[in-house]
Protein backbone atom coordinates (compact mmCIF):
# COMPACT_ATOMS: atom_id res chain seq x y z
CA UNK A 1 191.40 95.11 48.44
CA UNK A 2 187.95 95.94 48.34
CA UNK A 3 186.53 99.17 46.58
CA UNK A 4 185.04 101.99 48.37
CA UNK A 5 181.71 100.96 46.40
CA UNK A 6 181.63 97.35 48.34
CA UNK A 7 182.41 98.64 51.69
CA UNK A 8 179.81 101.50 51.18
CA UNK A 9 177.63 98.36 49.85
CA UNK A 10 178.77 96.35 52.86
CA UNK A 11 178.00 98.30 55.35
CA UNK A 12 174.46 99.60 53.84
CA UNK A 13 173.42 96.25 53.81
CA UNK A 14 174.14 95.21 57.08
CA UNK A 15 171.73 97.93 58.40
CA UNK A 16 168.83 95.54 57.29
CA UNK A 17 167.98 93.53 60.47
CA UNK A 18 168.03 89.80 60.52
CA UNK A 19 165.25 88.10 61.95
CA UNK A 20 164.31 86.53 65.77
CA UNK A 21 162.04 85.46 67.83
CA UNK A 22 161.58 88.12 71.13
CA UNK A 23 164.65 87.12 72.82
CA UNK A 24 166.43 84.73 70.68
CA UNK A 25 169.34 84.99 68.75
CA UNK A 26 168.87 86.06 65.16
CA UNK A 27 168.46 82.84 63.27
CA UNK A 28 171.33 82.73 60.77
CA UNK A 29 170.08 81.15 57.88
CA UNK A 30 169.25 84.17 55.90
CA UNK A 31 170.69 86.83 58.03
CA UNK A 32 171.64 89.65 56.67
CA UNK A 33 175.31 89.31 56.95
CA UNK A 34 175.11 86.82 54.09
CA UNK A 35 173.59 89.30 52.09
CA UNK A 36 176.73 91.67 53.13
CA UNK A 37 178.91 88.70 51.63
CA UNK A 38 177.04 88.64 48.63
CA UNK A 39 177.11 92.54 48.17
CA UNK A 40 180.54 92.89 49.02
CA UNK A 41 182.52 89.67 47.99
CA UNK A 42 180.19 88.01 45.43
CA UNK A 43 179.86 84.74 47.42
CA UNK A 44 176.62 83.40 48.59
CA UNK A 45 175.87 83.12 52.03
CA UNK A 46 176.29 79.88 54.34
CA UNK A 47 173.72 78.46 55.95
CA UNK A 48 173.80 77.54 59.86
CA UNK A 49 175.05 73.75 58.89
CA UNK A 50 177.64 75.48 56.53
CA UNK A 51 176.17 74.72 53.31
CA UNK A 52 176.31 77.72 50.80
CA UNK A 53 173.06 79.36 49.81
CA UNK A 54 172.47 82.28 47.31
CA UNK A 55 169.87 85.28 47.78
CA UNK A 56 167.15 84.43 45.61
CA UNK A 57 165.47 87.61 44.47
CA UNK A 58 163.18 86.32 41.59
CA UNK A 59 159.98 86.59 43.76
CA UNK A 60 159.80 89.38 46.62
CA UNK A 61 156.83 90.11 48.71
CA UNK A 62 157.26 93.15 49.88
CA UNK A 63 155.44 94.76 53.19
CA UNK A 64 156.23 98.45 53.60
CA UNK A 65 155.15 101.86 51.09
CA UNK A 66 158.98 102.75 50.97
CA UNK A 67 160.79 99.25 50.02
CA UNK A 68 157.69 99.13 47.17
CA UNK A 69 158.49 102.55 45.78
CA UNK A 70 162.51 102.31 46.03
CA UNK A 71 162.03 98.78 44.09
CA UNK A 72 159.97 99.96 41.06
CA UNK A 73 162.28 103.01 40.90
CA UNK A 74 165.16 100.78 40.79
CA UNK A 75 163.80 98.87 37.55
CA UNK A 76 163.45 96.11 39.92
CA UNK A 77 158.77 95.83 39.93
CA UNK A 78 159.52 92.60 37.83
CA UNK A 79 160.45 90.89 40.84
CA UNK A 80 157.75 91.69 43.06
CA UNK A 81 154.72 88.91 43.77
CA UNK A 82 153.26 90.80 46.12
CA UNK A 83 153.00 93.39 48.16
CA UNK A 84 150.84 95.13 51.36
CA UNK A 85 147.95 98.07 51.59
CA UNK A 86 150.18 100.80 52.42
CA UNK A 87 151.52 100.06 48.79
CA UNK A 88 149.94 102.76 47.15
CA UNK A 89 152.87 103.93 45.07
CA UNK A 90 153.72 103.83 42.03
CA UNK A 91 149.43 102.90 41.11
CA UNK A 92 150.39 99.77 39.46
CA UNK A 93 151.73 98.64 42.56
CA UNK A 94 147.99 98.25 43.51
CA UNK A 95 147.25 96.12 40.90
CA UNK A 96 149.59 93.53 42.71
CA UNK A 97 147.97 90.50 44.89
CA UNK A 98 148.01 91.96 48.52
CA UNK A 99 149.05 90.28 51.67
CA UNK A 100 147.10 92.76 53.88
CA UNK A 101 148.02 95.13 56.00
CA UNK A 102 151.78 95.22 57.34
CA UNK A 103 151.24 94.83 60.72
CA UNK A 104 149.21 91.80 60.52
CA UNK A 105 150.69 89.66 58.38
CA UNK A 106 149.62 85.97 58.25
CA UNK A 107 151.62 83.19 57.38
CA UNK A 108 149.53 81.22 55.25
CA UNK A 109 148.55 83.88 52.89
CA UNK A 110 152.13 84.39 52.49
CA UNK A 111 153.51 81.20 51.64
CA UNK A 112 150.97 80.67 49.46
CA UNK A 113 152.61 82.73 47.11
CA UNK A 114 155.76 81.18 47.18
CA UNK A 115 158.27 83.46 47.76
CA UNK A 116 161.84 83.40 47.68
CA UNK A 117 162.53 86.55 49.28
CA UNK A 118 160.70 88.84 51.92
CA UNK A 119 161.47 92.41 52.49
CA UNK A 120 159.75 94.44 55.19
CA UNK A 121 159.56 97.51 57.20
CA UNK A 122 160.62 98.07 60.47
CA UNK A 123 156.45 98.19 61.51
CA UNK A 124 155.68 94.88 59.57
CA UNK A 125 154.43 91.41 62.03
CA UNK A 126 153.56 90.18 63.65
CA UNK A 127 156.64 88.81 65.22
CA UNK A 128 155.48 85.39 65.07
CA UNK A 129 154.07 85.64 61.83
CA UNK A 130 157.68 86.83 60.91
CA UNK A 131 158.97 83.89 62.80
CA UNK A 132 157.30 81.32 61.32
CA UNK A 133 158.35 82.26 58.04
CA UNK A 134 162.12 82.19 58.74
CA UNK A 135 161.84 78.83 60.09
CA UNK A 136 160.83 78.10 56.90
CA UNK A 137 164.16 79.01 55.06
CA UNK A 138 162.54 82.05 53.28
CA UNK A 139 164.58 84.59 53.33
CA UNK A 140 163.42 87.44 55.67
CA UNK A 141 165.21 91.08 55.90
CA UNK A 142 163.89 93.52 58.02
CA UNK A 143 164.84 97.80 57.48
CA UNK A 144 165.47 99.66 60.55
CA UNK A 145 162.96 102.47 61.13
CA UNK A 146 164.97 105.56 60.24
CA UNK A 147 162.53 108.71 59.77
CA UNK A 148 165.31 110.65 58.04
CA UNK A 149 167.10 111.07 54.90
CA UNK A 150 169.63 109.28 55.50
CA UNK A 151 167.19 106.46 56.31
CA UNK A 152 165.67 106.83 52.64
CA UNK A 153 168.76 106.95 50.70
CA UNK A 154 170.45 103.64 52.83
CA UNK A 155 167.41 101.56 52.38
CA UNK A 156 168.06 102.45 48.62
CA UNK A 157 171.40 101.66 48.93
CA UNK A 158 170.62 98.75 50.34
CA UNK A 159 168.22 97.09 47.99
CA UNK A 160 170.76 98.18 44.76
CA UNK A 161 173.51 96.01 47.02
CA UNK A 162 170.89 93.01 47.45
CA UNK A 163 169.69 93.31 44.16
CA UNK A 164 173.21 94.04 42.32
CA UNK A 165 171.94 97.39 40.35
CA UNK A 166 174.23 99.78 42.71
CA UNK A 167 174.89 102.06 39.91
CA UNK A 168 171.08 102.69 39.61
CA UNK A 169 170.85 103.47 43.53
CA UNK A 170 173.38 105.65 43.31
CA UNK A 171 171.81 107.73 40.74
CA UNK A 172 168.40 107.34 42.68
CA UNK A 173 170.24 109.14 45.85
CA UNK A 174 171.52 111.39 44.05
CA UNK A 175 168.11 112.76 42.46
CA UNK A 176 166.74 112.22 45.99
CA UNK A 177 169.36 114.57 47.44
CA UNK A 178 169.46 116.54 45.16
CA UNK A 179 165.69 117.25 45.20
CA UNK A 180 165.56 117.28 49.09
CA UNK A 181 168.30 120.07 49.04
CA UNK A 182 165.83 122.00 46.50
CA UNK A 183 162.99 121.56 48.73
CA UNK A 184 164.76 122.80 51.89
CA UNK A 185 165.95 125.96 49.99
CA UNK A 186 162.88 127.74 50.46
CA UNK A 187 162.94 127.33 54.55
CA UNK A 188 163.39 130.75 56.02
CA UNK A 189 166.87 131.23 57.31
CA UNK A 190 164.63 133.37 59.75
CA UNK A 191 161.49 134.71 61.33
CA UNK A 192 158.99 133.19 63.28
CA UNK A 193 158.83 129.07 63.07
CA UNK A 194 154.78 127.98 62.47
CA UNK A 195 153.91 125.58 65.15
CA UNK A 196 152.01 122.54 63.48
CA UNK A 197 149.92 120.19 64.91
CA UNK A 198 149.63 116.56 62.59
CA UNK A 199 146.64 114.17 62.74
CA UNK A 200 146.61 110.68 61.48
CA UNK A 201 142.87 110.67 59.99
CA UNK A 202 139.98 113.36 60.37
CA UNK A 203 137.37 111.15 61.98
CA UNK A 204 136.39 112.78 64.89
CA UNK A 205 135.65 109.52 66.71
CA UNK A 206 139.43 108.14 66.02
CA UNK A 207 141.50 110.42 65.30
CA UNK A 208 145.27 110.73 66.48
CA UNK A 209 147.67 113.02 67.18
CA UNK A 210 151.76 112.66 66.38
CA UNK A 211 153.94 113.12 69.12
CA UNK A 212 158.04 112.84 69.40
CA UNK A 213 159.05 109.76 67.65
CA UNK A 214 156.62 109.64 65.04
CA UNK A 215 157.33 109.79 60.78
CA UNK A 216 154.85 113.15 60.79
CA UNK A 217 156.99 114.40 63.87
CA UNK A 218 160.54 114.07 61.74
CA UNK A 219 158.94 115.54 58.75
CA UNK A 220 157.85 118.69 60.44
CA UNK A 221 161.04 119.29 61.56
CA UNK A 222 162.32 118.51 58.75
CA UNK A 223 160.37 121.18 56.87
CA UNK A 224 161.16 124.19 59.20
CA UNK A 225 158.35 123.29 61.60
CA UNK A 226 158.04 122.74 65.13
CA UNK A 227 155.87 119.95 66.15
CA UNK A 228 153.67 121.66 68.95
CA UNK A 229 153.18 117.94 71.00
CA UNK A 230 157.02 116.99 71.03
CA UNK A 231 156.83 116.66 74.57
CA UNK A 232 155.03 113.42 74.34
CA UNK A 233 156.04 110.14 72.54
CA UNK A 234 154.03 108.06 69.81
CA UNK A 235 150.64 108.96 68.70
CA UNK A 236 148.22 110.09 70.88
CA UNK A 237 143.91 111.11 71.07
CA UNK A 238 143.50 114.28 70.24
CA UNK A 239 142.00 116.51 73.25
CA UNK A 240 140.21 119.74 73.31
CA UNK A 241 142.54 120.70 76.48
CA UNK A 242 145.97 120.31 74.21
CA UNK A 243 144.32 122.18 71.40
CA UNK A 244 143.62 124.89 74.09
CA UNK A 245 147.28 124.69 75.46
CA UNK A 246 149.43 124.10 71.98
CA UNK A 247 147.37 126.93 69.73
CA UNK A 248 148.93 125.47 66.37
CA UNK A 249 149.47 128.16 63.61
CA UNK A 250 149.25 124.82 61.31
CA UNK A 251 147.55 121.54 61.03
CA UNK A 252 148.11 118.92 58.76
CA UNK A 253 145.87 115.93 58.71
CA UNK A 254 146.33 112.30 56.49
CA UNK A 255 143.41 111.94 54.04
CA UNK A 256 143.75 108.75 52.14
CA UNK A 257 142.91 109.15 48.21
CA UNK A 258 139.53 107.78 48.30
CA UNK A 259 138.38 110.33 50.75
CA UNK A 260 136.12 113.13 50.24
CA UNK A 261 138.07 116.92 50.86
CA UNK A 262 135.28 118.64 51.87
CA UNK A 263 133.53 115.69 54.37
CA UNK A 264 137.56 115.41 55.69
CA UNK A 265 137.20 119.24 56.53
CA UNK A 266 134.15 119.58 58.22
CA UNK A 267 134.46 116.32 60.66
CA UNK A 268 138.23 117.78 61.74
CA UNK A 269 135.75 121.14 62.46
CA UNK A 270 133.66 119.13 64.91
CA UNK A 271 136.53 118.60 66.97
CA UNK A 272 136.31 119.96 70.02
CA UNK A 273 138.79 122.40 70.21
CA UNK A 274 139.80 122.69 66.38
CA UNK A 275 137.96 125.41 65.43
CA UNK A 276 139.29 128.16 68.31
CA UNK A 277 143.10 127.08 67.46
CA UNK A 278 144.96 129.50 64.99
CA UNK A 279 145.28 127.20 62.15
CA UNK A 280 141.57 127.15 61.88
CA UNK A 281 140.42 130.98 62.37
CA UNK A 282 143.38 131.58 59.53
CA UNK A 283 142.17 128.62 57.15
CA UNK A 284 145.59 126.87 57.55
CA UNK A 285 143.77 123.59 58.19
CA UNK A 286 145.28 121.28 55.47
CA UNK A 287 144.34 117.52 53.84
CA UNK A 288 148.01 115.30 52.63
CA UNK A 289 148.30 112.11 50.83
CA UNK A 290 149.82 109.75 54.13
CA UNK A 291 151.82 106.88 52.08
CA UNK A 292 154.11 109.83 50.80
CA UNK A 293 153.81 112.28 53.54
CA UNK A 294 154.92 110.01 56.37
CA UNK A 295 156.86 106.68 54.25
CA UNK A 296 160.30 108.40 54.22
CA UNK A 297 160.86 106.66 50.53
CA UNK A 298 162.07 108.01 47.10
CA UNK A 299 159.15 110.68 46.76
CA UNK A 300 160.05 112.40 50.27
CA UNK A 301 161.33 115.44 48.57
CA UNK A 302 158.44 115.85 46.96
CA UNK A 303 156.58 115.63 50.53
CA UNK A 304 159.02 118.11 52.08
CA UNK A 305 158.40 120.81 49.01
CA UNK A 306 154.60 120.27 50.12
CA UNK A 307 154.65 120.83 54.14
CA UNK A 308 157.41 123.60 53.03
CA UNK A 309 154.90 125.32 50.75
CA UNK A 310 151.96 125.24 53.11
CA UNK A 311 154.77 126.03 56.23
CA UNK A 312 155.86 129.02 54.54
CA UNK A 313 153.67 130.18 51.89
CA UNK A 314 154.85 133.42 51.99
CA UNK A 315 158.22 132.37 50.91
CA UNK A 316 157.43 129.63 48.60
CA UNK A 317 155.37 132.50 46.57
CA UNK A 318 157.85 135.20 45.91
């Protein structure tokens, strides 16, 4: 009979997506099913012709911020060849060749390196890009977008299943909720609930705002807030008119670390608009660090205790 451990491990693993062409069936070679056999029952996988084949982890490029930082906290960096821009975390993740940014991936840059395993986030292509490289053989898994806890601690789960270090991911989830819990303690129980408006960037000539759907739009809930454009979906361009109409209390913009504070500041004042709203005539106008503000990976309590801090400052100062 199998343990609770391998079904938990089991089914974990089979939220990983295998790979397809738009409107194809998943090709089965390295589907993640196999990995589910290999989690659960200790047998490799089988190959479409029926021939066994093993998950080869000893070289992983990796293309998403969240499968980067769950790997080097899972002891697991020696196996990494590779990995994309948004891999900011831990630093000596940067120090890694790059295959660009996730969402254009190209396949000869890729194979290049040799890899015998790809992991990617649910953003990462494009599709044909991905395609190409399962017709190789190389094995390709996929994490569903999840902009929740849950979704942090089962792509943790996940990779301690692939990788066969489940003990360690447990302990990893546990810190994780543990630390989320902490973070969440200081959320009013009640009182008034800030209305927060997020931008992705503070160039006034590109910058967006996050709607329904969005990582920034599941954090601010998630920290107490109301996101004041959840009537719309996606990011959108930000307009003087729905500054006028939304009146955020808060706004939270992504600065990258290279950027200046001040010069960050200033441009988001030149938007029309921003400087009448609420958040800017009470100096609640704030710069975060995107990669862990919006990658729902291991460091997202340490996000929440941030937006729950500038949220609620009253609270978090008592």
């Amino acid at each position: 009979m199998m343990s609770a451990r391998l079904l938990l491990c089991s089914a974990s693993i089979a939220l990983l997506l295998p790979l397809a062409a738009q409107g194809d069936e998943p090709l089965v070679s390295t589907s993640l099913a196999h990995c589910s056999d290999i989690a659960a029952e200790g047998k490799p996988g089988k190959e479409k012709s029926g021939e066994e084949k093993a998950i080869d982890t000893s070289r992983v490029v990796v293309a998403g911020s969240a499968i980067t930082e769950s790997l080097y906290r899972l002891g697991l960096e020696q196996t990494i060849v590779a990995v994309d821009t948004t891999s900011q975390w831990p630093p000596e993740a940067t120090e890694l060749p790059s295959v660009g940014y996730l969402r254009s991936l190209a396949s000869e840059g890729l194979l290049s390196l040799e890899p015998s395993l790809m992991l990617l986030a649910a953003d990462a292509g494009p599709p044909e890009t991905i395609e190409q490289l399962e017709r190789t053989g190389i094995a390709v898994f996929q994490m569903p977008r999840d902009y929740s806890v849950d979704g942090v601690t089962a792509t943790i789960t996940s990779l301690g299943c692939l990788f066969g270090v489940q003990d360690k991911a447990d302990t990893l989830n546990e810190e994780v909720l543990a630390a989320v819990a902490e973070a969440k303690e200081a959320i009013p129980a009640d009182g008034p609930v800030p209305r927060v408006l997020s931008l992705l960037g503070t160039d006034s000539n590109s910058v967006m705002a996050a709607g329904a759907g969005t990582a920034a739009d599941a954090m601010i809930r998630l920290a107490g807030g109301e996101n004041v454009l959840d009537n719309v979906q996606g990011y959108k361009p930000l307009n003087a008119e729905s500054l006028a109409t939304t009146k955020p209390d808060v706004i939270i913009a992504s600065l990258h670390g290279e950027g200046n504070a001040d010069d960050a500041l200033r441009s988001l004042l030149t938007i029309p608009g921003v400087a009448a709203t609420p958040a800017a005539e009470n100096a609640r106008i704030h710069l975060v660090e995107p990669v862990r503000m919006l990658g729902f990976g291991p460091r997202i309590a340490e996000a929440l205790h941030e937006l729950v801090t500038l949220f609620y400052p009253a609270a978090t100062t008592k």
